[in-house]
Protein backbone atom coordinates (compact mmCIF):
# COMPACT_ATOMS: atom_id res chain seq x y z
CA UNK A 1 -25.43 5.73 -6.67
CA UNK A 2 -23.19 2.83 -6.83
CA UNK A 3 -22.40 0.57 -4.21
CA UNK A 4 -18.54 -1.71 -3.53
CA UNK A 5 -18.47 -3.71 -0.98
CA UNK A 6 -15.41 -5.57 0.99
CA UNK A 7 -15.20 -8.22 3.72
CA UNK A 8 -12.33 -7.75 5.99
CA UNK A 9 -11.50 -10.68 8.17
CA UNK A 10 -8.95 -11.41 10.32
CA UNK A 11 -6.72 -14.33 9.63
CA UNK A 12 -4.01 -13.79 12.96
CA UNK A 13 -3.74 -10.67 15.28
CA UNK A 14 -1.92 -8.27 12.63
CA UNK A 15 -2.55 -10.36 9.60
CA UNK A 16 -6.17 -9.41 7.47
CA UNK A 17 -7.23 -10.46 3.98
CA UNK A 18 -10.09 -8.23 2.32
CA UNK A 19 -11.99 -10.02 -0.42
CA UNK A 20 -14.76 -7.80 -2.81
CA UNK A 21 -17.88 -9.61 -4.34
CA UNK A 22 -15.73 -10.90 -7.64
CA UNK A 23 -13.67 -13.03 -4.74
CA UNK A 24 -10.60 -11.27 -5.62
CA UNK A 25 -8.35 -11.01 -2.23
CA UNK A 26 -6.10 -8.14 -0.95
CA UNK A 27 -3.60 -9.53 2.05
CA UNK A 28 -2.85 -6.87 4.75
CA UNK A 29 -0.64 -7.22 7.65
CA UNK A 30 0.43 -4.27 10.58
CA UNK A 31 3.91 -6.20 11.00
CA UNK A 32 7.55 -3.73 11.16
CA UNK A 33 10.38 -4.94 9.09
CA UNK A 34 11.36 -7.85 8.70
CA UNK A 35 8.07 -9.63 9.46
CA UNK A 36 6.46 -7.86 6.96
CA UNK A 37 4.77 -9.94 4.51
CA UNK A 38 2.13 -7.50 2.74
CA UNK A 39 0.68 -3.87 2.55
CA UNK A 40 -1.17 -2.21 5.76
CA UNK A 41 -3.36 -0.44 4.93
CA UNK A 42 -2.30 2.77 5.01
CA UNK A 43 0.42 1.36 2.39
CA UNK A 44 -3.17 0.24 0.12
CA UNK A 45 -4.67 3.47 0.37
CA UNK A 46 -1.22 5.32 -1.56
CA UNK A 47 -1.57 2.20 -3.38
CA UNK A 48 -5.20 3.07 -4.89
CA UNK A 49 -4.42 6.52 -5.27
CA UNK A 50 -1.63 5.43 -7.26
CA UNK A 51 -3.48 2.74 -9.11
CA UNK A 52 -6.10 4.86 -9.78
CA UNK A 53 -4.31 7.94 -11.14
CA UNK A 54 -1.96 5.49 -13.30
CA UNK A 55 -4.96 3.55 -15.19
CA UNK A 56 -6.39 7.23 -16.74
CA UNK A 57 -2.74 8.55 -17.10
CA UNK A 58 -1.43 5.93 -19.12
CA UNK A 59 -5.11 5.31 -21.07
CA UNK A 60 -4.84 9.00 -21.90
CA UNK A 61 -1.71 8.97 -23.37
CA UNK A 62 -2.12 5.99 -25.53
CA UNK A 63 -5.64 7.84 -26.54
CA UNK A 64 -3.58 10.66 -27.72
CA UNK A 65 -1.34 7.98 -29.73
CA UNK A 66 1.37 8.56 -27.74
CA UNK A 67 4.02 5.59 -27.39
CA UNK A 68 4.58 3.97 -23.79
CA UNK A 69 7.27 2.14 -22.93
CA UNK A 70 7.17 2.20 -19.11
CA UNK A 71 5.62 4.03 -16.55
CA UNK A 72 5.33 4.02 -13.03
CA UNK A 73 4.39 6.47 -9.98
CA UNK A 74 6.44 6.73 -6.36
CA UNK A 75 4.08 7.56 -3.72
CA UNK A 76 4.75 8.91 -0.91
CA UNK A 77 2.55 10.29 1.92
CA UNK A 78 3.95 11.87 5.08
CA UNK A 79 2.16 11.00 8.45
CA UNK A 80 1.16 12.51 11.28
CA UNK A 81 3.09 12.02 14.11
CA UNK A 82 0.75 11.19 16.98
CA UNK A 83 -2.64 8.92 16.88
CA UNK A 84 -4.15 8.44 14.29
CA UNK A 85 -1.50 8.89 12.33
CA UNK A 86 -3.06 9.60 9.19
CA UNK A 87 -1.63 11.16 5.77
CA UNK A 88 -1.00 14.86 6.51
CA UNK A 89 0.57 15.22 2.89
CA UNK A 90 0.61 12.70 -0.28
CA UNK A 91 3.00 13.43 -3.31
CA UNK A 92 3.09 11.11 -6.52
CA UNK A 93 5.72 11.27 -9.02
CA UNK A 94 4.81 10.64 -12.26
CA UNK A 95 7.47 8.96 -14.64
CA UNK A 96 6.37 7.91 -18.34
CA UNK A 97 9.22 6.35 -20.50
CA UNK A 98 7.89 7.45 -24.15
CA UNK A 99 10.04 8.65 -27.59
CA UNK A 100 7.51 10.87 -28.52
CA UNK A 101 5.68 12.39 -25.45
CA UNK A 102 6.14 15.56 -24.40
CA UNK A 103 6.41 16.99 -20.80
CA UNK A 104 3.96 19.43 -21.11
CA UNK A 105 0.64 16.97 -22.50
CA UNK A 106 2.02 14.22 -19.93
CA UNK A 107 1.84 17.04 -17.02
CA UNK A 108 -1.79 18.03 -18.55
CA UNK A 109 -2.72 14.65 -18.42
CA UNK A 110 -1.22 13.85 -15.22
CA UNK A 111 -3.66 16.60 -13.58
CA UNK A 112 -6.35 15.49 -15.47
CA UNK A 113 -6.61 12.32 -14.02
CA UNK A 114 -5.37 13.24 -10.56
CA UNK A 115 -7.74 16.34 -10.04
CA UNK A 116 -10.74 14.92 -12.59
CA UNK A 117 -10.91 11.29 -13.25
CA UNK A 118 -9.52 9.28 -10.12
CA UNK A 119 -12.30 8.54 -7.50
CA UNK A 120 -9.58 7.68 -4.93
CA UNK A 121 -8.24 11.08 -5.08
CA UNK A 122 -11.50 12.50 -4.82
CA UNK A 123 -12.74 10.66 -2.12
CA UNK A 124 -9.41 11.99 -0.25
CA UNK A 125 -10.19 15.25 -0.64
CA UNK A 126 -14.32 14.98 0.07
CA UNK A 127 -15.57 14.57 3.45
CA UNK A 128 -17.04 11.11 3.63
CA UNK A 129 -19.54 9.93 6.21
CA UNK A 130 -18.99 6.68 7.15
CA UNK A 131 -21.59 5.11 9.63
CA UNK A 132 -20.34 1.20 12.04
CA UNK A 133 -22.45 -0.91 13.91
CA UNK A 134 -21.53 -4.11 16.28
CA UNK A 135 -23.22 -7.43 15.48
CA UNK A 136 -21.91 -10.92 17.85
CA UNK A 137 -22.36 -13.77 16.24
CA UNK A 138 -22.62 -16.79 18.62
């Protein structure tokens, strides 16, 4: 089993900045428009799923020798209305900008790495246990 781990600290009252082992920082904030200054982090977790389905998507494609000029995916989740107000439904639109692609390989790929390859997806769709516990420091 591997292990990730994250520190999440809190810089102001709806301002956070999440660093991993590497040092490598992610800045989060729960500000409305036009105060916002980065993702929350319900905006990060389309954001991996995203990420995570492009990176095999794209890799695939080139593996198959296929040219690509741009690419990109629009996600967008739909939330539930009352608290929490967590992602009810997620669809990501896959565009690939490529003279010799076809539709149909880019759509197998595109559900190969959604449905197979990307561990964001599949940790959507699992049912995780997750565990907290309080420590004060002084």
């Amino acid at each position: 089993m591997s292990k990730r781990n994250v520190t999440v600290r809190m810089k102001a009252d709806y301002e956070y900045e999440a660093s991993n082992l590497q040092g490598n920082l992610v800045q989060m904030d729960m500000y409305d428009a036009p105060e916002k200054k980065a993702q929350s982090p319900m905006d990060l977790l389309l954001s991996a799923l995203g990420g995570c389905s492009a990176v095999d998507a794209v890799l695939m494609m080139k593996k198959k020798r296929k040219t690509v000029e741009d690419f990109f995916i629009e996600v967008e989740g739909d939330r539930n209305e009352g608290i929490p107000s967590f992602y009810t439904k997620i669809h990501l639109h896959f565009v690939l900008v490529s003279p010799d692609a076809k539709e149909e390989e880019f759509s197998k790929v595109v559900a190969l790495s959604v449905d197979k390859y990307c561990s964001v997806a599949s940790s959507i769709k699992s049912e995780i246990s997750y565990s907290s516990e309080v420590r004060k420091s002084i």
